[in-house]
C-alpha atoms as a PDB file:
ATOM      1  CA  UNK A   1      26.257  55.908-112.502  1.00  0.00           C
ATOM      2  CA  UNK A   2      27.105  56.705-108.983  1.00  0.00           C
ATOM      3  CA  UNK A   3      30.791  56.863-107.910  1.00  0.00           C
ATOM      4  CA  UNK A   4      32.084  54.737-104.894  1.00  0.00           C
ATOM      5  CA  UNK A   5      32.088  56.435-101.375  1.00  0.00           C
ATOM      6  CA  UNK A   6      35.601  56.701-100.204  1.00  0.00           C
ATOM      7  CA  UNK A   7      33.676  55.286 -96.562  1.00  0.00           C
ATOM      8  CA  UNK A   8      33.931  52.144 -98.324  1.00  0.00           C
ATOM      9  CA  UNK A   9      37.235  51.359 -98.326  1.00  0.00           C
ATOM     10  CA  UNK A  10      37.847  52.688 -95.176  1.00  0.00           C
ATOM     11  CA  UNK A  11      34.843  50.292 -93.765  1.00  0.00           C
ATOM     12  CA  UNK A  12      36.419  47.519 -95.220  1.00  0.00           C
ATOM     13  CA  UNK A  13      39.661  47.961 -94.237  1.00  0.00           C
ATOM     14  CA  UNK A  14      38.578  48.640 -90.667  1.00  0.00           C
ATOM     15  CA  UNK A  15      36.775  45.404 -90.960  1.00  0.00           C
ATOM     16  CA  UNK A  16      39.060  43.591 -91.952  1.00  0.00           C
ATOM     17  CA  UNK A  17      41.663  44.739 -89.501  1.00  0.00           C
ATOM     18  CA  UNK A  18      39.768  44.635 -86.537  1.00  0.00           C
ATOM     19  CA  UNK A  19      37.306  42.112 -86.720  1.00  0.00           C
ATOM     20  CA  UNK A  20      40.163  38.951 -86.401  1.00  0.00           C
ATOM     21  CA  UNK A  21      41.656  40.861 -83.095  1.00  0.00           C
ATOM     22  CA  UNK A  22      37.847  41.205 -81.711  1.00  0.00           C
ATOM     23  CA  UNK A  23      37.218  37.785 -81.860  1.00  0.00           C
ATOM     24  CA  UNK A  24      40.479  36.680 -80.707  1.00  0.00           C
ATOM     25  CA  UNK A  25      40.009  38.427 -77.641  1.00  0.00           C
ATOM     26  CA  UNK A  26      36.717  36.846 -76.576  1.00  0.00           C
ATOM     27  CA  UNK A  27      37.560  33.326 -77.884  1.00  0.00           C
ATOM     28  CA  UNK A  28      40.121  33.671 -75.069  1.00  0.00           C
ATOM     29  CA  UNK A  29      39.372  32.155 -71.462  1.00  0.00           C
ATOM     30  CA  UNK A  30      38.644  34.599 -68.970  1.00  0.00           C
ATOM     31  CA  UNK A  31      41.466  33.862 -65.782  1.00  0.00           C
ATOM     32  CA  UNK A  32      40.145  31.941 -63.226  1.00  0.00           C
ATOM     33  CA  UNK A  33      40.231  33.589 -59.632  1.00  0.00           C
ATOM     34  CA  UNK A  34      42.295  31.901 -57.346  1.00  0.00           C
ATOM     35  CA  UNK A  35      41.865  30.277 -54.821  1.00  0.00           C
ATOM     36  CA  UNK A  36      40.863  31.496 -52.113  1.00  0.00           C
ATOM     37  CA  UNK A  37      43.438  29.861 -48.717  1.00  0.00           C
ATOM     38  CA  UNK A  38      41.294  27.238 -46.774  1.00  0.00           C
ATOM     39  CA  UNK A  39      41.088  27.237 -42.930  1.00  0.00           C
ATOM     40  CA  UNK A  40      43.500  26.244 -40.767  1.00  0.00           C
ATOM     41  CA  UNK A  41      42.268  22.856 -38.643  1.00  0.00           C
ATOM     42  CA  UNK A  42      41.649  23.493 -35.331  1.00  0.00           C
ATOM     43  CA  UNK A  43      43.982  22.018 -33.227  1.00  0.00           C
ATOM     44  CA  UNK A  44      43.366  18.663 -32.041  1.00  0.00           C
ATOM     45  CA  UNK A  45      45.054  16.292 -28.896  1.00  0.00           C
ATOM     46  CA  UNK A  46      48.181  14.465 -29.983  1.00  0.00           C
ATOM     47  CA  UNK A  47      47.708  11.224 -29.165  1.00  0.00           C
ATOM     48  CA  UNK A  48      50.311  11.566 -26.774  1.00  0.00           C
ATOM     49  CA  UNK A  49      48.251  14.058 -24.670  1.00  0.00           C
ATOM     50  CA  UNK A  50      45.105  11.602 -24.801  1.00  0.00           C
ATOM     51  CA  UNK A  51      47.929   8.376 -23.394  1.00  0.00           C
ATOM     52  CA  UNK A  52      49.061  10.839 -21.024  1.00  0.00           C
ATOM     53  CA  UNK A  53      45.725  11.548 -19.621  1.00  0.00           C
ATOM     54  CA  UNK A  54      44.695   8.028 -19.361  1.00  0.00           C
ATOM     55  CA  UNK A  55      47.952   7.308 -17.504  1.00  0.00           C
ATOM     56  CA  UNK A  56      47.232  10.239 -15.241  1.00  0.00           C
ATOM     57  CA  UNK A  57      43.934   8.839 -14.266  1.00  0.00           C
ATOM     58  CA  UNK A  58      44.899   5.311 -13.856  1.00  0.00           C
ATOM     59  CA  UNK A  59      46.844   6.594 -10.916  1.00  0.00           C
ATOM     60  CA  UNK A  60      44.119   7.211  -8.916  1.00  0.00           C
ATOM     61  CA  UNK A  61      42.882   3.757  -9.098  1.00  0.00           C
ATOM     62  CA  UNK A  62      44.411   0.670  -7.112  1.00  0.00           C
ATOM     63  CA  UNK A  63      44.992  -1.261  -9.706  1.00  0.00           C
ATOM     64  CA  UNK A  64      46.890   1.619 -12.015  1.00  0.00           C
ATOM     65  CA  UNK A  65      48.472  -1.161 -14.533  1.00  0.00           C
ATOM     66  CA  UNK A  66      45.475  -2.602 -15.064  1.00  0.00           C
ATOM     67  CA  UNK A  67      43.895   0.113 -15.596  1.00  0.00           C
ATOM     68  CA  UNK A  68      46.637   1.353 -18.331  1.00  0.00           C
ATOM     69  CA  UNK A  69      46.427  -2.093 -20.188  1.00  0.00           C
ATOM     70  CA  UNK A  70      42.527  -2.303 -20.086  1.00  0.00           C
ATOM     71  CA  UNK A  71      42.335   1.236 -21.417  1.00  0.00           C
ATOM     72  CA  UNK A  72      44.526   1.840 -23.809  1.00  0.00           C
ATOM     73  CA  UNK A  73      43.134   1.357 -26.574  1.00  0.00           C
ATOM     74  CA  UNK A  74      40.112   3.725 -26.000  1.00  0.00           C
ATOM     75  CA  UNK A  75      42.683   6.829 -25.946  1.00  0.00           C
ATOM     76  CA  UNK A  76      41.776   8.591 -28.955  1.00  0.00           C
ATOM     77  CA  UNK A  77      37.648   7.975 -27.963  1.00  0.00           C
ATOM     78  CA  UNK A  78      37.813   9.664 -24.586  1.00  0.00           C
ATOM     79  CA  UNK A  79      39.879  12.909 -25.598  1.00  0.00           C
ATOM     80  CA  UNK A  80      40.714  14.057 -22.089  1.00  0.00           C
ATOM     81  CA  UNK A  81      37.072  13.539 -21.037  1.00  0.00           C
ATOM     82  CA  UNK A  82      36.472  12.022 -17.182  1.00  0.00           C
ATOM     83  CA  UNK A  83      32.895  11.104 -17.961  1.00  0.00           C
ATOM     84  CA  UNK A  84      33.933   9.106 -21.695  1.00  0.00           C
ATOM     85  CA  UNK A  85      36.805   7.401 -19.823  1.00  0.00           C
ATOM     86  CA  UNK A  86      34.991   6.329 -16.793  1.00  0.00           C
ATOM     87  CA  UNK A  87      32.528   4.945 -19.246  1.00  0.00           C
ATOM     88  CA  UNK A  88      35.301   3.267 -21.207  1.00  0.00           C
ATOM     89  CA  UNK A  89      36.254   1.646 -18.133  1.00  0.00           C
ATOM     90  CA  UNK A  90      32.714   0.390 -16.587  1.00  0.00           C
ATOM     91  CA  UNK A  91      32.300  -1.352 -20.520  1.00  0.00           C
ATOM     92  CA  UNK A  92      35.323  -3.008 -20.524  1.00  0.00           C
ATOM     93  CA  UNK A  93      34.654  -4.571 -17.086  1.00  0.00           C
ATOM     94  CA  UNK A  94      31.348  -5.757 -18.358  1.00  0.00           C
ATOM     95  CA  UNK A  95      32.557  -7.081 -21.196  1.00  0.00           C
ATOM     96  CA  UNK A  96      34.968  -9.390 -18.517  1.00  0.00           C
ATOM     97  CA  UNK A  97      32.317 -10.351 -16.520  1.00  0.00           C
ATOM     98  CA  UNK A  98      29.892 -11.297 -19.450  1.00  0.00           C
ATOM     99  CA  UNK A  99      32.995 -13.825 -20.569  1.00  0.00           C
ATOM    100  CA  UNK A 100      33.420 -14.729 -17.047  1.00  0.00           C
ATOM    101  CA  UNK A 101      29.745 -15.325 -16.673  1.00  0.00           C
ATOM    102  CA  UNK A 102      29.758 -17.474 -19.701  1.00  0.00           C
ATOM    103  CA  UNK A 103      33.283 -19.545 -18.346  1.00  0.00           C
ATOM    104  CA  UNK A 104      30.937 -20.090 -14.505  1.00  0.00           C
ATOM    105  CA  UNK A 105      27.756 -20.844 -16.387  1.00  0.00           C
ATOM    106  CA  UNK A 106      29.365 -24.403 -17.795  1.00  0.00           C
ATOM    107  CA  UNK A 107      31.252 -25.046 -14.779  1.00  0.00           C
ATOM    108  CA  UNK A 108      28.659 -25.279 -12.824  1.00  0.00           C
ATOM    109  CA  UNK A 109      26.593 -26.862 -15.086  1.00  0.00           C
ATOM    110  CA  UNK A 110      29.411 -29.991 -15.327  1.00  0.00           C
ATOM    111  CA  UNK A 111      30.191 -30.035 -11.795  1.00  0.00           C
ATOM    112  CA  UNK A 112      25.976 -30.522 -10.904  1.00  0.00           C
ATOM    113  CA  UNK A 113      26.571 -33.442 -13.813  1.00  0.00           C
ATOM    114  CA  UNK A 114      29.288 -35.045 -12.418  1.00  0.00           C
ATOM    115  CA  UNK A 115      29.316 -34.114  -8.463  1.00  0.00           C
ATOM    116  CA  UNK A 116      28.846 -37.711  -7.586  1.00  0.00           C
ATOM    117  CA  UNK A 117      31.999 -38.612  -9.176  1.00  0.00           C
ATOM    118  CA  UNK A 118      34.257 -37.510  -6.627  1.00  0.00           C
ATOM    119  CA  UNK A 119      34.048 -33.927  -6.162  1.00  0.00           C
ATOM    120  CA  UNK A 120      33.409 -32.196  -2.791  1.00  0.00           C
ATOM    121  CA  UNK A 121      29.730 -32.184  -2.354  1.00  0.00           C
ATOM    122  CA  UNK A 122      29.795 -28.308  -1.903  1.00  0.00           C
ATOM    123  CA  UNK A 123      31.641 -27.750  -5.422  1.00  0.00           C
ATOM    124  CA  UNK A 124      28.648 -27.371  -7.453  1.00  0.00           C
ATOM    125  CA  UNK A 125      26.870 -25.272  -4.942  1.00  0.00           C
ATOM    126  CA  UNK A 126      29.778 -22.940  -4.699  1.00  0.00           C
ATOM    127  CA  UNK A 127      30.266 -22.715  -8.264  1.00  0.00           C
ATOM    128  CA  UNK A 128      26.736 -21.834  -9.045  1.00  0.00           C
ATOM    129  CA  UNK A 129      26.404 -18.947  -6.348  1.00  0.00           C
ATOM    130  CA  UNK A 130      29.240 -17.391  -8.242  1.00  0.00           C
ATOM    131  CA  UNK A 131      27.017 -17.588 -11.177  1.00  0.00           C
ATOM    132  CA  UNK A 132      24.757 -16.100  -9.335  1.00  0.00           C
ATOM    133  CA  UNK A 133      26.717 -13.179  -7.579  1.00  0.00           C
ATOM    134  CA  UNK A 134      28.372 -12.703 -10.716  1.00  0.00           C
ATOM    135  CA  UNK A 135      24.935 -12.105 -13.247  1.00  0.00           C
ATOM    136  CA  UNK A 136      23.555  -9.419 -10.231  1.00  0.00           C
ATOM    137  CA  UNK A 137      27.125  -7.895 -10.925  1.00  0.00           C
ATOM    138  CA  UNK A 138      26.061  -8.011 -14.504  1.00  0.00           C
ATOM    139  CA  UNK A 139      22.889  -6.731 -14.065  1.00  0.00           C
ATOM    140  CA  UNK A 140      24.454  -3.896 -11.902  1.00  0.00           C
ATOM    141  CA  UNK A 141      27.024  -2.833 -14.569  1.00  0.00           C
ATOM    142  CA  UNK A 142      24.396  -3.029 -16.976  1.00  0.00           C
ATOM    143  CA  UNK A 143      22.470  -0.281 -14.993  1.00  0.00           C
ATOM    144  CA  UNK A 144      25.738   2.153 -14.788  1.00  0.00           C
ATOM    145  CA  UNK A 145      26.160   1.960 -18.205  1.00  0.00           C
ATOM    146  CA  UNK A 146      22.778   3.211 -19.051  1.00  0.00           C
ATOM    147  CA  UNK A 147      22.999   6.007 -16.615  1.00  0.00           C
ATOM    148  CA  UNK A 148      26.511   7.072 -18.429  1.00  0.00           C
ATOM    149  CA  UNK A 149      24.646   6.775 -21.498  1.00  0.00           C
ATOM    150  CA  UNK A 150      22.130   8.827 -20.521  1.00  0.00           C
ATOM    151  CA  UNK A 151      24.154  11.358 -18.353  1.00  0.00           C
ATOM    152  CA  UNK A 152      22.670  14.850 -18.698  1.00  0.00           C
ATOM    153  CA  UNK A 153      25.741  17.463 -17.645  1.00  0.00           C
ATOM    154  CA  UNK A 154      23.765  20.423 -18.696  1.00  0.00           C
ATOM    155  CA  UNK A 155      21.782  21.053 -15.906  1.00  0.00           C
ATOM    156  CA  UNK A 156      22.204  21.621 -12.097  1.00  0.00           C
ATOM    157  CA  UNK A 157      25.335  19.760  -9.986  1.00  0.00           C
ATOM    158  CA  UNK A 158      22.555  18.602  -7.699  1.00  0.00           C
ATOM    159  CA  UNK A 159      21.166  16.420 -10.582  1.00  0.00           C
ATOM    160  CA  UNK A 160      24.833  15.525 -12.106  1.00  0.00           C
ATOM    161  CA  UNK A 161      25.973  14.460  -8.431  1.00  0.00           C
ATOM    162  CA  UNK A 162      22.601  12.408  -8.444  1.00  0.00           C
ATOM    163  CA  UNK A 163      22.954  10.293 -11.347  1.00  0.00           C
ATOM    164  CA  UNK A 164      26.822   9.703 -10.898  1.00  0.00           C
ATOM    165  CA  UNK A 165      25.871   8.749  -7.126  1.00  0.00           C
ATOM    166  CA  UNK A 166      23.839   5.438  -8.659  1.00  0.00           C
ATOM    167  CA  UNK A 167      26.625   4.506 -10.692  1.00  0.00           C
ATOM    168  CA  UNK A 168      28.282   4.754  -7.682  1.00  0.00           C
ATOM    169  CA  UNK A 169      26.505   2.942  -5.936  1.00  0.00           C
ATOM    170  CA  UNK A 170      25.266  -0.132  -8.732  1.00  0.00           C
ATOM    171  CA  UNK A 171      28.971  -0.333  -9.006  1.00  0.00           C
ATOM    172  CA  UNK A 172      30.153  -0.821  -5.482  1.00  0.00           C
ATOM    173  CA  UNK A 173      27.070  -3.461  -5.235  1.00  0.00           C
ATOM    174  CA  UNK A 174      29.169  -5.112  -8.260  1.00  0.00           C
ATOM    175  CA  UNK A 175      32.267  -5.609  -6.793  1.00  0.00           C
ATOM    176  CA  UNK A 176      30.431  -6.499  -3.149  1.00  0.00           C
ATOM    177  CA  UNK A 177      28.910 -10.059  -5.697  1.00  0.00           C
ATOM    178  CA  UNK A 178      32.232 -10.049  -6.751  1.00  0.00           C
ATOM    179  CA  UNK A 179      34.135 -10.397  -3.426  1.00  0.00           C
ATOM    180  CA  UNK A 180      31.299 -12.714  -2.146  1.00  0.00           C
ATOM    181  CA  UNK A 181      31.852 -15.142  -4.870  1.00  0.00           C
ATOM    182  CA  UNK A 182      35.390 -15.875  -4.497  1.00  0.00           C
ATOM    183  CA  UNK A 183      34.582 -16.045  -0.445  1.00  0.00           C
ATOM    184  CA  UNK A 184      32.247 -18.596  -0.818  1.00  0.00           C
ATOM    185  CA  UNK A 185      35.339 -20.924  -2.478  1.00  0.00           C
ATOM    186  CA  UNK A 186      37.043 -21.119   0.763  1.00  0.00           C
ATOM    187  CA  UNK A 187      34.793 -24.028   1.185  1.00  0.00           C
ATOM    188  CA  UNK A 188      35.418 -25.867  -2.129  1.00  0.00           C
ATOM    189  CA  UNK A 189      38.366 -28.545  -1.236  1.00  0.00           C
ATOM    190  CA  UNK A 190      40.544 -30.777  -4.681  1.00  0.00           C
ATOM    191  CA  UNK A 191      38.619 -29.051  -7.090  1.00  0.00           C
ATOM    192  CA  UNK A 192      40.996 -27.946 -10.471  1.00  0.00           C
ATOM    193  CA  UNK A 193      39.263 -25.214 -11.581  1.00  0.00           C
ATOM    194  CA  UNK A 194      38.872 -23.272  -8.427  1.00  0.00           C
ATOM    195  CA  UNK A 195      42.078 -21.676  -8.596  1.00  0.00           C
ATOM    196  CA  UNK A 196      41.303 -20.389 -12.363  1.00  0.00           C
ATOM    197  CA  UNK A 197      38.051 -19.291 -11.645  1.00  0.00           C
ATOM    198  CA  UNK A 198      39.642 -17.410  -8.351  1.00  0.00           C
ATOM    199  CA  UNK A 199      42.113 -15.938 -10.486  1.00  0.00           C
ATOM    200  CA  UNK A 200      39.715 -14.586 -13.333  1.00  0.00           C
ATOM    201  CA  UNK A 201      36.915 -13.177 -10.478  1.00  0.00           C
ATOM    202  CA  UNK A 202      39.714 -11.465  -9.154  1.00  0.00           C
ATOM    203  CA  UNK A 203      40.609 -10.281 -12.598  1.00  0.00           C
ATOM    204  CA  UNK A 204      36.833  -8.778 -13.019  1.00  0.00           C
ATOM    205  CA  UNK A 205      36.949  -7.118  -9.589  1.00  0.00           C
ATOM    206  CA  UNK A 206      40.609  -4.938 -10.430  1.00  0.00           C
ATOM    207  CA  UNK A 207      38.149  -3.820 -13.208  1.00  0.00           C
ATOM    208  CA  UNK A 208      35.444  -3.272 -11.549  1.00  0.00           C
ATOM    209  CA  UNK A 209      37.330  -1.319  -8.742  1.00  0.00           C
ATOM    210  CA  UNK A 210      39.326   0.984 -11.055  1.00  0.00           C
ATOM    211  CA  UNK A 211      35.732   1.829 -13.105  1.00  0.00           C
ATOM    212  CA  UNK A 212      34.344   2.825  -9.584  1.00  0.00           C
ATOM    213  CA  UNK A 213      37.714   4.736  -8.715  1.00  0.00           C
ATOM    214  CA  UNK A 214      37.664   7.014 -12.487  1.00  0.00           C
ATOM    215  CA  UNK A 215      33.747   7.485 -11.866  1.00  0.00           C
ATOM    216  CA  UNK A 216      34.467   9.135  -8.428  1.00  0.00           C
ATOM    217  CA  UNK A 217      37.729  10.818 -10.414  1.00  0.00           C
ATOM    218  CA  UNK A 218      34.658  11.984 -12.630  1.00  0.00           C
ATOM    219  CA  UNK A 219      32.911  13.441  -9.769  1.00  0.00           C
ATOM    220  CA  UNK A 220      35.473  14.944  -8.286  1.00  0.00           C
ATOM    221  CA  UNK A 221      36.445  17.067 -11.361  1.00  0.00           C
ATOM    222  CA  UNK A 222      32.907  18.219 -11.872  1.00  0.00           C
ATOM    223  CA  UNK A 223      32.892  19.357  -7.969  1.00  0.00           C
ATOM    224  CA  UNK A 224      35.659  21.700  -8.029  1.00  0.00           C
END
């Protein structure tokens, strides 16, 4: 019969011992690394500095109040940009005139109703050339805001200065439609709604002069 090794116990014992610490160890979670610090933001305009620069630019229009109130709202859109506010500006004032357009439209289709009831006979006539003036002043704004849309900045001056020139220009035919409407009411005598539609032409053509004044602003900046 062959005597027990003396390795035996010793195996066992080692065993025994070591075996519970071993898997103790690995049944523990490994740390997790930490985390690593994210980014700062980069800094962006308070929306102080975007007011500020609005209220900067509406000084350089003749109607600065107007311009303020009209454009308030688009401060944290335009972000200091010339282009983005002047473009602000020119669909605002198109946004007036299409409500304007709207107000004439009925007008003149009640006075043509009703012009043998009294009115002067040159109401109606009046009233519908400032429907008139007042769509090619549409149509005109309509065709600035496309080229603002479309602006291209990355290439030569020559072809910015070119494209901002027929904004220019579709705008100042605006406001020409404009002043010609409420002209043409010098010759309208005891009719009511002369003075409001006056008043809201007049309204539309601040607009339309302070979107022409921030598009030359525009130019300007690009120019120097």
């Amino acid at each position: 019969m062959n005597k027990p090794s003396l390795h035996q116990p010793i195996l066992f014992f080692f065993l025994a011992t070591l075996l519970p610490l071993i898997l103790t160890v690995h049944s523990q979670p490994s740390p997790s690394p930490s985390p690593s610090p994210s980014p700062s933001p980069s800094p962006s305009p308070s929306p102080s500095d975007d007011s500020d620069f609005i209220q900067r630019s509406c000084n350089t229009t003749l109607y600065p109040d107007v311009c303020v109130s009209s454009l308030s709202n688009f401060s944290t859109y335009v972000h200091n940009d010339p282009a983005l506010l002047a473009r602000a500006a020119i669909s605002v004032t198109l946004s007036n005139a299409l409500e304007l357009g709207k107000y004439l439209s009925n007008v003149s289709t009640l006075l043509e109703i009703h012009e043998d009831g009294g009115h002067h006979p040159t109401a109606a006539a009046v009233f519908h050339d400032c429907f008139e003036n007042l769509k090619d002043a549409v149509d005109e704004m309509r065709d600035s805001m496309k080229q603002m849309r479309d602006l291209v900045t990355t290439g030569s001056l020559e072809s910015f200065r070119f494209q901002m020139s027929n904004v220019q220009t579709w705008l100042s035919a605006a406001l020409t439609n404009e002043e010609t409407c409420t002209d043409e009411f010098k010759d309208v005598q005891d009719e009511p709604r002369k003075d409001e539609v006056c008043a809201r032409v007049d309204g539309v053509k601040k607009l339309t002069s302070n979107a022409l004044a921030l598009v030359n602003r525009c130019v300007d900046n690009a120019i120097r």
